[in-house]
Protein backbone atom coordinates (compact mmCIF):
# COMPACT_ATOMS: atom_id res chain seq x y z
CA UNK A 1 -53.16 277.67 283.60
CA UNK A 2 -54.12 281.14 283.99
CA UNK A 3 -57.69 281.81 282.86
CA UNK A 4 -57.96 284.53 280.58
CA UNK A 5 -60.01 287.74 280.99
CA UNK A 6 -62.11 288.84 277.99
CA UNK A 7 -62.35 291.97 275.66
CA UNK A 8 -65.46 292.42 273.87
CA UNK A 9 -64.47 294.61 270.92
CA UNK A 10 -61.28 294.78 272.03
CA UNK A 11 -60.25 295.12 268.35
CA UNK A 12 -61.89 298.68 268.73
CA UNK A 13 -59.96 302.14 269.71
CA UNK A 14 -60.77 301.57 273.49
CA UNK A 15 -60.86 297.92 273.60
CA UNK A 16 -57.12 297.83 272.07
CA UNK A 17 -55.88 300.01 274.78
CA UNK A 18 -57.78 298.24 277.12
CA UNK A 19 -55.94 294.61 275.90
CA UNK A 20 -52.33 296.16 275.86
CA UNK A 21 -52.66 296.96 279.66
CA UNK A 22 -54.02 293.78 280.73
CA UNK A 23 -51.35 292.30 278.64
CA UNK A 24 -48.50 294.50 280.36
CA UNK A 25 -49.90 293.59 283.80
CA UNK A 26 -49.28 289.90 282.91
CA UNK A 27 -52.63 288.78 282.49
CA UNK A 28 -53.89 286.07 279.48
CA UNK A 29 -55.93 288.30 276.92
CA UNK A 30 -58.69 286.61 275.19
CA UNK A 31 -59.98 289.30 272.41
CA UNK A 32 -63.62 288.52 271.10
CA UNK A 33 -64.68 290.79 268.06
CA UNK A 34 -66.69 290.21 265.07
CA UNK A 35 -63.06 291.04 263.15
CA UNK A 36 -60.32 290.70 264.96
CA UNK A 37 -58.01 291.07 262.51
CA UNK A 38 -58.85 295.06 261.44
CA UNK A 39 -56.73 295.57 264.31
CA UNK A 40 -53.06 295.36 265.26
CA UNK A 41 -53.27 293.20 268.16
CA UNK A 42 -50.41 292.55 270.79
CA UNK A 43 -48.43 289.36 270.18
CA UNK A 44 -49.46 286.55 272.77
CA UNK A 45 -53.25 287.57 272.27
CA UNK A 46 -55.81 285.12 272.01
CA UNK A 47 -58.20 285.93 269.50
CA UNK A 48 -62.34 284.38 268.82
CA UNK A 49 -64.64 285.59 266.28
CA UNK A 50 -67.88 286.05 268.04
CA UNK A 51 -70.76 288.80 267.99
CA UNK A 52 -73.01 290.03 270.56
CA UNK A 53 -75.76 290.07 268.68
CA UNK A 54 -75.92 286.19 268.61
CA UNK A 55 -75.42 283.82 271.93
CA UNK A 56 -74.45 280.99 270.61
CA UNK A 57 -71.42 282.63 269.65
CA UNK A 58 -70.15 284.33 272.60
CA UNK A 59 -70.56 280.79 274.95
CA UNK A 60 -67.50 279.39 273.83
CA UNK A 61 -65.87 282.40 273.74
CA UNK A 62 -66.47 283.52 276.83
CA UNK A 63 -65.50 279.76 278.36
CA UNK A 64 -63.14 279.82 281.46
CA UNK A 65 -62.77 283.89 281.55
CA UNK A 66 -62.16 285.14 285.10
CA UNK A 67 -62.87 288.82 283.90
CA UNK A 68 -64.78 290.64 280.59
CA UNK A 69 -64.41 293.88 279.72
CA UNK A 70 -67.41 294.99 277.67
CA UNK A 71 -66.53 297.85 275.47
CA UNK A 72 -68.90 297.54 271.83
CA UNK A 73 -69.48 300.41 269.79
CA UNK A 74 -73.38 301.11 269.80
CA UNK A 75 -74.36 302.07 266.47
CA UNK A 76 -76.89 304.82 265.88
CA UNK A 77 -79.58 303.16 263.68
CA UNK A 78 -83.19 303.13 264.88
CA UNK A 79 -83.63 299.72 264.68
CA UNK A 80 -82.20 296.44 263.31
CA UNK A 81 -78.70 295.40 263.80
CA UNK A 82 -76.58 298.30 263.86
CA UNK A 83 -79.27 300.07 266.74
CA UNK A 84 -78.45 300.65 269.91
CA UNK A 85 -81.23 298.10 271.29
CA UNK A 86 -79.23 295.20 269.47
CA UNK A 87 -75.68 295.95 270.28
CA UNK A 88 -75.64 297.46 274.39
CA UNK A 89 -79.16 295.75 275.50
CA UNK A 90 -79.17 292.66 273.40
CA UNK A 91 -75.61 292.36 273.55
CA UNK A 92 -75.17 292.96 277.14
CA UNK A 93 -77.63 290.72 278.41
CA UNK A 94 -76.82 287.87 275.47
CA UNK A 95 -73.37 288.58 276.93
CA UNK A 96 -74.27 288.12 280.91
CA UNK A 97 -76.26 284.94 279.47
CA UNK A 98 -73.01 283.45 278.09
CA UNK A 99 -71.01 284.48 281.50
CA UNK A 100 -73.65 282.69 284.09
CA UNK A 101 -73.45 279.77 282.26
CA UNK A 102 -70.09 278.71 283.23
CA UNK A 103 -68.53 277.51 286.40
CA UNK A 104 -66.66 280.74 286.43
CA UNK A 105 -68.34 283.95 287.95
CA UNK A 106 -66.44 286.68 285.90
CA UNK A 107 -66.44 290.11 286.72
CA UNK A 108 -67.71 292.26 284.13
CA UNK A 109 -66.67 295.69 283.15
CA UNK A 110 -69.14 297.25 280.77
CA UNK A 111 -68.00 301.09 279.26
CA UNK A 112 -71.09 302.71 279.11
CA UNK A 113 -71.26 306.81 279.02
CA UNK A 114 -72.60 309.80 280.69
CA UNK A 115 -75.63 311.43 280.49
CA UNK A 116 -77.37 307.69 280.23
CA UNK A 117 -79.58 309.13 282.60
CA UNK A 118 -80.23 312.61 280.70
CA UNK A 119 -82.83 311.23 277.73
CA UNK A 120 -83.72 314.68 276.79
CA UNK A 121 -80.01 315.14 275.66
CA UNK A 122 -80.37 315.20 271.60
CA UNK A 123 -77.90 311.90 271.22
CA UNK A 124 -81.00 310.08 272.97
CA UNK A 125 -82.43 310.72 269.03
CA UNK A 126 -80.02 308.57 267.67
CA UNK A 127 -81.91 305.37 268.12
CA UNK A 128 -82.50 306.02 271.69
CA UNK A 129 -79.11 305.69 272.50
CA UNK A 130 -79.25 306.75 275.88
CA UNK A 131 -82.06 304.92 277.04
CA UNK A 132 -80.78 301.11 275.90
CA UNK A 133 -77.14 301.63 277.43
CA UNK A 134 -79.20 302.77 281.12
CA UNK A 135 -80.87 299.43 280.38
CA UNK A 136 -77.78 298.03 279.14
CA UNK A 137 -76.07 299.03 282.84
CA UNK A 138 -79.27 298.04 284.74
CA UNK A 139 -79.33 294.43 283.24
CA UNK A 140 -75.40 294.26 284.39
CA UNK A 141 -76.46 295.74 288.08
CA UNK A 142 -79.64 292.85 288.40
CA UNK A 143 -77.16 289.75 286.76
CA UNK A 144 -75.56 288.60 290.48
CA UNK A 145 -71.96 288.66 288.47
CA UNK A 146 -69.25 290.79 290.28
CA UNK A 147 -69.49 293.93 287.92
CA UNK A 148 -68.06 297.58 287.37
CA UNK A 149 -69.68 300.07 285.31
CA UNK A 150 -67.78 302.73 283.87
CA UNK A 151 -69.49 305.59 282.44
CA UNK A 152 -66.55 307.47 280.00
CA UNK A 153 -67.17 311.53 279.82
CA UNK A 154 -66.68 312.45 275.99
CA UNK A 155 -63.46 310.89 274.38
CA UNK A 156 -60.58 312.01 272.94
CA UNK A 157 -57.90 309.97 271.31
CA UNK A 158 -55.29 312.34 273.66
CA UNK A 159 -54.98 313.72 276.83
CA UNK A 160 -56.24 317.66 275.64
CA UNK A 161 -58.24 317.93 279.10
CA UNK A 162 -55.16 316.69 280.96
CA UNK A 163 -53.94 312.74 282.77
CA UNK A 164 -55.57 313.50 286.30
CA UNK A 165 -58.61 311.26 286.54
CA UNK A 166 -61.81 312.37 288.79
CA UNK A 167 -64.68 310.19 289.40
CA UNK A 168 -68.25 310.99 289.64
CA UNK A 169 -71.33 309.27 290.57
CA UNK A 170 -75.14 310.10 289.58
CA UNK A 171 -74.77 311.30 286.06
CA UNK A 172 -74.29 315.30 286.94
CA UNK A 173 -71.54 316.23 285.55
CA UNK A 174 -70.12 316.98 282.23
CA UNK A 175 -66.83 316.72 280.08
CA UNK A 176 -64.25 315.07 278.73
CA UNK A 177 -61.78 311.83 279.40
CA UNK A 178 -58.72 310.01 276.95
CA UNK A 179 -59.57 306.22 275.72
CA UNK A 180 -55.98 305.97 277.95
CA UNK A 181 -57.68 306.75 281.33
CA UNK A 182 -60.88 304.38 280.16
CA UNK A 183 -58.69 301.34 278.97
CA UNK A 184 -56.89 301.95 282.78
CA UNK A 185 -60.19 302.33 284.86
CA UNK A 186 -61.39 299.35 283.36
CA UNK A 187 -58.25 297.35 284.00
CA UNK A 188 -57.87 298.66 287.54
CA UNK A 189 -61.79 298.24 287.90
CA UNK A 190 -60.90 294.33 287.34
CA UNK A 191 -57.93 294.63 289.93
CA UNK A 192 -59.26 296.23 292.71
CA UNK A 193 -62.03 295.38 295.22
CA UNK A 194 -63.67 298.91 295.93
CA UNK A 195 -64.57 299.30 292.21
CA UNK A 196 -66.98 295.84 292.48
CA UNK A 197 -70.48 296.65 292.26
CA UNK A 198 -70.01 300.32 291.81
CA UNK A 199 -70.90 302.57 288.70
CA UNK A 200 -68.62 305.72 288.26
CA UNK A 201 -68.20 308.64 285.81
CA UNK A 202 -64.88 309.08 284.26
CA UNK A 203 -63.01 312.73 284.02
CA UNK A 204 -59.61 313.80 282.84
CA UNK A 205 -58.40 317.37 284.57
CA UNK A 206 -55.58 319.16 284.45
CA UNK A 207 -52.55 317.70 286.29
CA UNK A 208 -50.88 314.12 286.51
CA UNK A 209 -51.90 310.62 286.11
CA UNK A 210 -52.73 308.69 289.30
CA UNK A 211 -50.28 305.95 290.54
CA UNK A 212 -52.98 304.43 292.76
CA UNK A 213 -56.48 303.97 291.65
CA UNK A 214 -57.35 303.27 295.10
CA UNK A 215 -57.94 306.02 297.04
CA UNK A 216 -60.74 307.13 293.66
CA UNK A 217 -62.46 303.97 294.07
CA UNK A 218 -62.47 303.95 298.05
CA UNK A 219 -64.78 307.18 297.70
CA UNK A 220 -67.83 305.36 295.33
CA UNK A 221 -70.94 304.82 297.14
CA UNK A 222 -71.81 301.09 296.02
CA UNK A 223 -74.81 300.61 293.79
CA UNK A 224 -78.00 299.55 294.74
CA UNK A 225 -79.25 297.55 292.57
CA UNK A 226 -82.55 298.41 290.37
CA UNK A 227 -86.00 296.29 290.42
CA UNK A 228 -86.43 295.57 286.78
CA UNK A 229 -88.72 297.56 284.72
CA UNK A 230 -89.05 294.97 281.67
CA UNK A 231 -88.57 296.11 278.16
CA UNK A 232 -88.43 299.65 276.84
CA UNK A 233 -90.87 300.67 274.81
């Protein structure tokens, strides 16, 4: 049987998009939200009530996945457990917990953003937003799992900045990208080999959508991976 590949808040605006395209590429969709049902999900999806907050929930959900997409709305409190600390740190590495302790070695997928790496950038104020989804990505880049990090420009729910797709590295640049060209980074992140163990930027521009996702992901420089720094303070 095929093993299935994971969305983590897939019953969000991204993570929807994100399980419709794994689903049309004839893959087995396992959706893992806190509420799963807020959302119109495709038929044939598998559904488990989990949270990333708590690990004892995601192991089973997570059991037997060959892929996760991370994609978890943050939350903008300063501390407790709608902060960012608790939902893209906690939650990422309570998720990469649950992952390694399978047979399986999933690859992982985690939507981050831009500017992670810009602190002084005034959404850093909303519970230091910035700083715990860097962490977030460096705690994916340390775990040993095959992994992709995508870092989406600002979203739109349309295509207002165009369908062509550009790619970045090093947190420079600035603009904006559709939830359509995340959801099909992130599924052609899980696809294709040159996207493991990279972390990209994500652009829409004026023009078409690509056919081929490889050539964009034959141009990333691979990561290298950070020492850990411990805890932010």
């Amino acid at each position: 049987m095929q093993s299935p590949i994971a969305v983590i808040g897939g019953a969000g605006r991204t993570g929807v998009l994100v399980t419709r395209r794994l689903l049309e590429e004839g893959h087995r969709v396992r959706v893992i939200s806190r509420d799963p049902q807020r959302a119109v999900l495709p038929l044939g999806v598998e559904t488990q009530r989990a949270d990333v907050r708590y690990t004892d929930s995601l192991g089973p959900a997570l059991r037997g996945c060959s892929g996760i997409v991370f994609t978890v709305e943050p939350g903008t409190a300063d501390s407790g457990p709608h902060s960012p600390e608790t939902t893209v740190y906690d939650g990422v590495r309570n998720m990469l917990a649950a992952a390694a302790d399978g047979a399986q070695r999933p690859h992982v997928v985690l939507v981050s953003q831009i500017f992670v790496t810009r602190r002084e950038h005034p959404m850093n104020s909303y519970g230091r937003l910035l700083d715990w989804r860097l962490r977030g990505e460096d705690e994916v880049r340390a775990s040993g799992l095959p992994y992709t990090v995508v870092r989406p420009s600002w979203l739109t729910d349309d295509e207002v900045a165009g369908a062509r797709v550009r790619l970045e590295q090093h947190d420079r640049g600035d603009g904006w990208v559709s939830r359509k060209s995340v959801a099909e980074a992130c599924v052609q992140a899980l696809r294709l080999p040159a996207a493991g163990g990279t972390t990209f930027e994500l652009y829409n521009e004026p023009g078409l959508a690509p056919t081929d996702w490889a050539p964009l992901f034959d141009r990333l420089i691979p990561d290298r991976v950070p020492a850990y720094q411990g805890p932010v303070h």
